[in-house]
PDB file of N, CA and C in Angstrom:
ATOM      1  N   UNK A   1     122.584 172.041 145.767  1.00  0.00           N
ATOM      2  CA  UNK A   1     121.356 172.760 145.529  1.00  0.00           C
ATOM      3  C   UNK A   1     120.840 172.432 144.128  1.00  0.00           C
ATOM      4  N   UNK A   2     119.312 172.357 144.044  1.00  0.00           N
ATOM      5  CA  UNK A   2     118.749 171.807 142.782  1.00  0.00           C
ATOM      6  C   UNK A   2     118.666 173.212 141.754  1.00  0.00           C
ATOM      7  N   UNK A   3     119.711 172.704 140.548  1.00  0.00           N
ATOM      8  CA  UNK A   3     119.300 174.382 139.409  1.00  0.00           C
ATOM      9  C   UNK A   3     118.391 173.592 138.687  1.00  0.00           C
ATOM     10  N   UNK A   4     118.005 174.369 138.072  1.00  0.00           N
ATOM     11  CA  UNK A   4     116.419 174.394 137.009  1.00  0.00           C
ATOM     12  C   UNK A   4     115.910 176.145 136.939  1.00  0.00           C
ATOM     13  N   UNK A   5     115.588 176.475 135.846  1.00  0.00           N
ATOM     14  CA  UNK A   5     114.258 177.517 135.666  1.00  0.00           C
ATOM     15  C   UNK A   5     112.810 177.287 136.117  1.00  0.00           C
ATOM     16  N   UNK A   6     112.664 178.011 136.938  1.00  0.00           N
ATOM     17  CA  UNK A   6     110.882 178.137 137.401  1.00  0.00           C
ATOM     18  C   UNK A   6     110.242 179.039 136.356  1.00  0.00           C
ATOM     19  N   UNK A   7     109.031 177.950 135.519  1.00  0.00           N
ATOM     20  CA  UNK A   7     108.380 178.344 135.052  1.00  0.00           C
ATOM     21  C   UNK A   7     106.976 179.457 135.560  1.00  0.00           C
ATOM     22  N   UNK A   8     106.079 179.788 134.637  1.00  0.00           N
ATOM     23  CA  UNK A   8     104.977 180.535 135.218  1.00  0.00           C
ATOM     24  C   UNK A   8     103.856 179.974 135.973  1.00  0.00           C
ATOM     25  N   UNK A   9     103.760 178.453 135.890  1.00  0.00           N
ATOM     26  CA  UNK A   9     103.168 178.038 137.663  1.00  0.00           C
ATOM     27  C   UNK A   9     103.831 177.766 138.449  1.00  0.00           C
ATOM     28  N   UNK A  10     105.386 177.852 138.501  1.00  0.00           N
ATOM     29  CA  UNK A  10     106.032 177.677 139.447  1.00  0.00           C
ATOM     30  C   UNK A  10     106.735 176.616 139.731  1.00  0.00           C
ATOM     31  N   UNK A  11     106.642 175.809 138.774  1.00  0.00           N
ATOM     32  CA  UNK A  11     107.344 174.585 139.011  1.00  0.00           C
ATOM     33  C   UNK A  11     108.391 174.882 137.979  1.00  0.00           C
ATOM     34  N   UNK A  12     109.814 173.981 138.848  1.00  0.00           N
ATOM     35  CA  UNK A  12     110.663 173.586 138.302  1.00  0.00           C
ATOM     36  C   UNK A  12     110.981 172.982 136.918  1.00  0.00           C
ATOM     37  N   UNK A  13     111.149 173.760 135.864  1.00  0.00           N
ATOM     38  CA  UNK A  13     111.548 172.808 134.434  1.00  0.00           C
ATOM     39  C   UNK A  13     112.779 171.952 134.741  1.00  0.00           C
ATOM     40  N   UNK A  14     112.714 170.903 134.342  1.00  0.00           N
ATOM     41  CA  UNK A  14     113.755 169.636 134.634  1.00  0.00           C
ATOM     42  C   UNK A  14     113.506 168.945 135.697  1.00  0.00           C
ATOM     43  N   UNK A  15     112.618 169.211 136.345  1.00  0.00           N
ATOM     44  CA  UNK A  15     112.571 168.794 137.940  1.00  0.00           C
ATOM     45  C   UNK A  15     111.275 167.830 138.179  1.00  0.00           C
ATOM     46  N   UNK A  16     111.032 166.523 138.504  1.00  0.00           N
ATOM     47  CA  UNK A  16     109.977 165.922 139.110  1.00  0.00           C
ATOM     48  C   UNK A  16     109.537 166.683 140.061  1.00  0.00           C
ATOM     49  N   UNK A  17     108.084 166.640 139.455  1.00  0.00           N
ATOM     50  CA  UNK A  17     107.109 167.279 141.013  1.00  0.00           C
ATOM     51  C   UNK A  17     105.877 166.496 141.253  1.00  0.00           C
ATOM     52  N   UNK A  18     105.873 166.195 142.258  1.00  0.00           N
ATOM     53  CA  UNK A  18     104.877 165.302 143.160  1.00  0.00           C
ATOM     54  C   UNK A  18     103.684 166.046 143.279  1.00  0.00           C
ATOM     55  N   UNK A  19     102.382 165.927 143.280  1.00  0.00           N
ATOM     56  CA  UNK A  19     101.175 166.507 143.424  1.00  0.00           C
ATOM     57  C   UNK A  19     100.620 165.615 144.502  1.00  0.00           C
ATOM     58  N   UNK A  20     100.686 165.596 145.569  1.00  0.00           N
ATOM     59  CA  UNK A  20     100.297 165.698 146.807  1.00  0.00           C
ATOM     60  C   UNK A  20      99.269 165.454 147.102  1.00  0.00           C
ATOM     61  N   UNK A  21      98.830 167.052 146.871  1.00  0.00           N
ATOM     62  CA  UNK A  21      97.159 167.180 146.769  1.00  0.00           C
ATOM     63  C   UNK A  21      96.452 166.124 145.586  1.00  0.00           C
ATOM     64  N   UNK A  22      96.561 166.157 145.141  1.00  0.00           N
ATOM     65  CA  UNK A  22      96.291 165.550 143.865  1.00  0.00           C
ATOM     66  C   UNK A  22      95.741 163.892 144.351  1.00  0.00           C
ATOM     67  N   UNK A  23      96.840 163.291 144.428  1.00  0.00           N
ATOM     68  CA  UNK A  23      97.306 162.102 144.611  1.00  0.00           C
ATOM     69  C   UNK A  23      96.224 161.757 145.803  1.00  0.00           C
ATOM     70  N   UNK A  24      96.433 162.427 147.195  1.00  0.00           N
ATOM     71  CA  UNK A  24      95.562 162.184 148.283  1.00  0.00           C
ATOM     72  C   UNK A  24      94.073 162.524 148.106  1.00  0.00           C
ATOM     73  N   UNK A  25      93.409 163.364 146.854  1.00  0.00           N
ATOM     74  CA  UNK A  25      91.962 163.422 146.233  1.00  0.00           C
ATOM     75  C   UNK A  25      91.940 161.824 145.747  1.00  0.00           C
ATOM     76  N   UNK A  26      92.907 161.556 145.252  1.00  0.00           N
ATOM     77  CA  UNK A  26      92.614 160.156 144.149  1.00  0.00           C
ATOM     78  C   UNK A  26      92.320 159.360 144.989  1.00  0.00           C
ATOM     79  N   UNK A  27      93.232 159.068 146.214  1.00  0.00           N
ATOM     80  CA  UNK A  27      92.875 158.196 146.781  1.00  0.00           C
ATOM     81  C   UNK A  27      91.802 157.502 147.452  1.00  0.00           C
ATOM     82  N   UNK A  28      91.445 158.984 148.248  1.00  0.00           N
ATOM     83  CA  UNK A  28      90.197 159.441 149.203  1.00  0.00           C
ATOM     84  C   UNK A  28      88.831 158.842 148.374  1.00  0.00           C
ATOM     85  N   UNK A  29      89.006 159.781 146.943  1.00  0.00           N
ATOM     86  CA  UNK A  29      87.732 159.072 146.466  1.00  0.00           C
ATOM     87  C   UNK A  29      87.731 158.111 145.724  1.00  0.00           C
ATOM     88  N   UNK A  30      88.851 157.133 145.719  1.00  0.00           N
ATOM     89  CA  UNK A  30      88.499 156.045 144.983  1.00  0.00           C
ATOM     90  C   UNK A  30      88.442 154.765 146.348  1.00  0.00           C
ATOM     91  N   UNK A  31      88.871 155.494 147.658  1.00  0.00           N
ATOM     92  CA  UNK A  31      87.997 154.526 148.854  1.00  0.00           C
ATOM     93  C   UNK A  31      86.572 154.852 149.177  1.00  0.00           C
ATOM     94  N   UNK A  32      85.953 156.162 148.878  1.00  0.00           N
ATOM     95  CA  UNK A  32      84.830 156.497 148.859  1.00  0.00           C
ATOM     96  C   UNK A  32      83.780 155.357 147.941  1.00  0.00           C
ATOM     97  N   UNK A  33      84.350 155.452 146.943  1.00  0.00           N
ATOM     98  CA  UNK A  33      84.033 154.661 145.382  1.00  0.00           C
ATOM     99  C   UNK A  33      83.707 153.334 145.614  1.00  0.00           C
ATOM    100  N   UNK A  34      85.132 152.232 146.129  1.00  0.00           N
ATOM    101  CA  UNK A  34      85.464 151.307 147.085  1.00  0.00           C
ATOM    102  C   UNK A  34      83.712 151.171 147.733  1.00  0.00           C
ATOM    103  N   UNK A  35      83.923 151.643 148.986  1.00  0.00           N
ATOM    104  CA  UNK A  35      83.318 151.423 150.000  1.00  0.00           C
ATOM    105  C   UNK A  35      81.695 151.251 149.239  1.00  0.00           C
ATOM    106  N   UNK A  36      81.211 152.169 148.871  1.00  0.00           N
ATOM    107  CA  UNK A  36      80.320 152.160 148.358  1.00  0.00           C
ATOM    108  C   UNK A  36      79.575 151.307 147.153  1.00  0.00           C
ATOM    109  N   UNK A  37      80.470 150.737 146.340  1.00  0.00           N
ATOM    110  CA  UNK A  37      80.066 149.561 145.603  1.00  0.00           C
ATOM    111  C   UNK A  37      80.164 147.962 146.472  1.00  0.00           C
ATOM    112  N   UNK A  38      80.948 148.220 147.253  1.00  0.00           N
ATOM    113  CA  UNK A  38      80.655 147.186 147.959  1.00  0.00           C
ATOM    114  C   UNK A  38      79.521 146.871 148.965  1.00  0.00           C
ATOM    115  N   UNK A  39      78.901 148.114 149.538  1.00  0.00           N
ATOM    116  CA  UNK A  39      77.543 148.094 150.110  1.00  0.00           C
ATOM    117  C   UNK A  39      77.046 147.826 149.121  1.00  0.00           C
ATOM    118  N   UNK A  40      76.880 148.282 147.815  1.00  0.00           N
ATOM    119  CA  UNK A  40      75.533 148.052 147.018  1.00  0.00           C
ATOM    120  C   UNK A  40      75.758 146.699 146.510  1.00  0.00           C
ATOM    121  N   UNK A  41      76.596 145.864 146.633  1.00  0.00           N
ATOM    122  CA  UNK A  41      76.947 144.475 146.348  1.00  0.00           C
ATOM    123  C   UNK A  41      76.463 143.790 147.229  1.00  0.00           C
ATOM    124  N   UNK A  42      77.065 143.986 148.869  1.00  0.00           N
ATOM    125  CA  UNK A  42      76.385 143.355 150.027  1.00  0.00           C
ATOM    126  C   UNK A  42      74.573 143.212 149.686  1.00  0.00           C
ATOM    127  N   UNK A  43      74.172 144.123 149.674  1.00  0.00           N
ATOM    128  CA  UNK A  43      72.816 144.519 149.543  1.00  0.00           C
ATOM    129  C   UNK A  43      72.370 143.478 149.007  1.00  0.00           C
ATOM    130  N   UNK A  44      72.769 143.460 147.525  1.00  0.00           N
ATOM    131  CA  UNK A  44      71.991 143.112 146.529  1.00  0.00           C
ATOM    132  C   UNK A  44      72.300 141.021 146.973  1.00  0.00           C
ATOM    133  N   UNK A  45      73.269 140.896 147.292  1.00  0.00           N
ATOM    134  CA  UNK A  45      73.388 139.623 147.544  1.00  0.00           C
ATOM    135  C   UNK A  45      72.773 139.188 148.824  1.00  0.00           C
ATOM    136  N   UNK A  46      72.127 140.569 149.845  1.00  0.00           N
ATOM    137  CA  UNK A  46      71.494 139.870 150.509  1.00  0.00           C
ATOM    138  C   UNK A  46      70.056 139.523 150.242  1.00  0.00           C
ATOM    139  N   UNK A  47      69.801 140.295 149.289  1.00  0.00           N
ATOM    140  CA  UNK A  47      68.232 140.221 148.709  1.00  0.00           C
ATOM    141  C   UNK A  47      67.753 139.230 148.206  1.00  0.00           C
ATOM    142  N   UNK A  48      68.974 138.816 147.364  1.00  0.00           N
ATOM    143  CA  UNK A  48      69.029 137.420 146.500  1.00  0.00           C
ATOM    144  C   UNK A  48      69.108 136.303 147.289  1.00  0.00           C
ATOM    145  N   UNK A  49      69.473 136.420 148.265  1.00  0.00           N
ATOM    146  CA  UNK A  49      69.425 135.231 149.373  1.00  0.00           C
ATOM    147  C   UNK A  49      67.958 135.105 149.928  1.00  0.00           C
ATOM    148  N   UNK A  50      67.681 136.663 150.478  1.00  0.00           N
ATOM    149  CA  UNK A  50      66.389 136.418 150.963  1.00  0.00           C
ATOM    150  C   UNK A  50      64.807 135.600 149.588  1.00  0.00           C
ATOM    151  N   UNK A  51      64.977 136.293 148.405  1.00  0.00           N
ATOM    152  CA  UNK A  51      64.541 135.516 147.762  1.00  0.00           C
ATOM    153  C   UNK A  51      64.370 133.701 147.511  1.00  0.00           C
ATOM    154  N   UNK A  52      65.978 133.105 147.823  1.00  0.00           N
ATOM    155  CA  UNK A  52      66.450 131.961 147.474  1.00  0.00           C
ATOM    156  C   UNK A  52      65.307 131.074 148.704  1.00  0.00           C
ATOM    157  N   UNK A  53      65.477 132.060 149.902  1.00  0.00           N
ATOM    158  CA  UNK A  53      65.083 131.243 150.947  1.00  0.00           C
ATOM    159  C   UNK A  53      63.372 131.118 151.177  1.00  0.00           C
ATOM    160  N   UNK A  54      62.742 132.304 150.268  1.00  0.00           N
ATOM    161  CA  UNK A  54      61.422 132.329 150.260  1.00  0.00           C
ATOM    162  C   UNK A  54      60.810 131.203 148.823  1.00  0.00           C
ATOM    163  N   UNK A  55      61.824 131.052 147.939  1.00  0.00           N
ATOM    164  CA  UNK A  55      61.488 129.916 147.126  1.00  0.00           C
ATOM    165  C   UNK A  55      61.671 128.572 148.105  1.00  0.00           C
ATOM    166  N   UNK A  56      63.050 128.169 148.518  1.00  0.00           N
ATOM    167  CA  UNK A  56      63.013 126.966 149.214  1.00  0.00           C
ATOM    168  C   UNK A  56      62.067 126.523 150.230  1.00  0.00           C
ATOM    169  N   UNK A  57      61.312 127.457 150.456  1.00  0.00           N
ATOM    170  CA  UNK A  57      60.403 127.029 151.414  1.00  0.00           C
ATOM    171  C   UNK A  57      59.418 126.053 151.216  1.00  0.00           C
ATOM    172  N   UNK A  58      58.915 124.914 152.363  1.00  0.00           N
ATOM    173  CA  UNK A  58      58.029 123.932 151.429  1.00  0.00           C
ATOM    174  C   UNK A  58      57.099 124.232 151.841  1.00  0.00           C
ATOM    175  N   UNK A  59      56.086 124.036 150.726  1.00  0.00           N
ATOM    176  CA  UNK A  59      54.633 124.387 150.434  1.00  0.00           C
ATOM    177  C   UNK A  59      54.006 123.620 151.220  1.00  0.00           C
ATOM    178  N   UNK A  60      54.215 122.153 151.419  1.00  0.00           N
ATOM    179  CA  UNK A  60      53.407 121.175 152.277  1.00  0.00           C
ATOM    180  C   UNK A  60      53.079 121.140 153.786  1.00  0.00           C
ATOM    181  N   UNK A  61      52.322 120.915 154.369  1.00  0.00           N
ATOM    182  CA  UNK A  61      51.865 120.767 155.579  1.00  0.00           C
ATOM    183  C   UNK A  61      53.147 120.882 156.836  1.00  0.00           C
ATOM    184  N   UNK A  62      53.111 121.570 158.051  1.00  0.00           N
ATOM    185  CA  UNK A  62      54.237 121.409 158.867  1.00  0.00           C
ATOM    186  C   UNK A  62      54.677 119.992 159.545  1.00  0.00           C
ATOM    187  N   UNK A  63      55.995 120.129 160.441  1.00  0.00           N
ATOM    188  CA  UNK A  63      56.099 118.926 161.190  1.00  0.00           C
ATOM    189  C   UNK A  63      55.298 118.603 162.246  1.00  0.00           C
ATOM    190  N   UNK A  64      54.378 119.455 162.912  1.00  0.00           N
ATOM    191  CA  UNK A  64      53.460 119.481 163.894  1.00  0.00           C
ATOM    192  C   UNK A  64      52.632 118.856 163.122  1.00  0.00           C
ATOM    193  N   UNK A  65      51.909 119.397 161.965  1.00  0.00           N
ATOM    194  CA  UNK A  65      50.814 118.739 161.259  1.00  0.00           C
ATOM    195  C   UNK A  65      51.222 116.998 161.108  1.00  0.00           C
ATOM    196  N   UNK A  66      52.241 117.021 160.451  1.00  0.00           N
ATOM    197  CA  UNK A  66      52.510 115.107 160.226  1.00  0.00           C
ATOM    198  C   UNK A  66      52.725 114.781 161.184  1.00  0.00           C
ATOM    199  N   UNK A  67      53.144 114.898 162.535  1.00  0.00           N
ATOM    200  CA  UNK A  67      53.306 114.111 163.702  1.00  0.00           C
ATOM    201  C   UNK A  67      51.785 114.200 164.259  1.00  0.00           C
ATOM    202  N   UNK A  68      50.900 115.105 164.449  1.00  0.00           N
ATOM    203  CA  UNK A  68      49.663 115.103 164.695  1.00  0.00           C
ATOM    204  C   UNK A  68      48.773 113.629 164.067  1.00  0.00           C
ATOM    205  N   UNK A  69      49.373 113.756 162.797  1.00  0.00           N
ATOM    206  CA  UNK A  69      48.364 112.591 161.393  1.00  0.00           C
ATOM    207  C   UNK A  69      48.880 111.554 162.026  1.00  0.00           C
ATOM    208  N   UNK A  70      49.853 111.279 162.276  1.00  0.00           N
ATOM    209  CA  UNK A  70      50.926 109.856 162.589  1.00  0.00           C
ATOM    210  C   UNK A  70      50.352 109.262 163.882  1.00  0.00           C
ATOM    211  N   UNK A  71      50.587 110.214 164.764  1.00  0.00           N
ATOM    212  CA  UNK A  71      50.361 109.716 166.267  1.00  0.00           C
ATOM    213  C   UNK A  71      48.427 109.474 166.222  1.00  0.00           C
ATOM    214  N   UNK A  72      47.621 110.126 165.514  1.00  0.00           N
ATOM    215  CA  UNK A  72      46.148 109.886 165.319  1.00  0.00           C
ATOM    216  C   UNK A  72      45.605 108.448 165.012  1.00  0.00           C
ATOM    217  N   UNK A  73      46.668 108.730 163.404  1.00  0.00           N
ATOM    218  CA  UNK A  73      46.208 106.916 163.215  1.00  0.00           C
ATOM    219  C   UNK A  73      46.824 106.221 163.770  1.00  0.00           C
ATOM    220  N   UNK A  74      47.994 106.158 164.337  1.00  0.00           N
ATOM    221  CA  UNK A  74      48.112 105.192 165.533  1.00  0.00           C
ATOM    222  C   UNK A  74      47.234 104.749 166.625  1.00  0.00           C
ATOM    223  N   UNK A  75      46.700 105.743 166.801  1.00  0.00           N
ATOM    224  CA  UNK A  75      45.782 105.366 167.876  1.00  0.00           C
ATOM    225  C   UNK A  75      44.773 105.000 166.993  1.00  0.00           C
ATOM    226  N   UNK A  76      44.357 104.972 166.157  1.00  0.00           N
ATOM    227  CA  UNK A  76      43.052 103.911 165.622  1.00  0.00           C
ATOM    228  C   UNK A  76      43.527 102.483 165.663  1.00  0.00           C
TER     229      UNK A  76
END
């Protein structure tokens, strides 16, 4: 049997005590924490993509348009 004096919250002097509760708050919200910076990461890297792809876009005439020009003056 474990001796020790119980202090006035109740815990054991000399004795390791585990906080439980404690421990399973920490966890909970540091997957809360987790989860959530990683959406706002997803996000933001998808934005930046969508940007990337509205720059790469080319300004010049389509492939319908140059095959239209091509096959025209051919026939002249």
């Amino acid at each position: 049997m474990l001796k020790g004096i119980v202090n006035a919250e109740g815990v054991m002097e000399g004795q390791v005590a585990v906080l439980w509760g404690a421990f399973l708050t920490n966890i909970i919200d540091f997957i809360i924490v987790a989860f959530v910076m990683f959406m706002v990461v997803k996000g933001v890297n998808k934005m930046k993509k969508k940007e990337e792809v509205a720059e790469a876009a080319p300004a010049g005439p389509s492939q319908e348009d140059l095959l239209s020009e091509i096959r025209d003056l051919l026939k002249k």
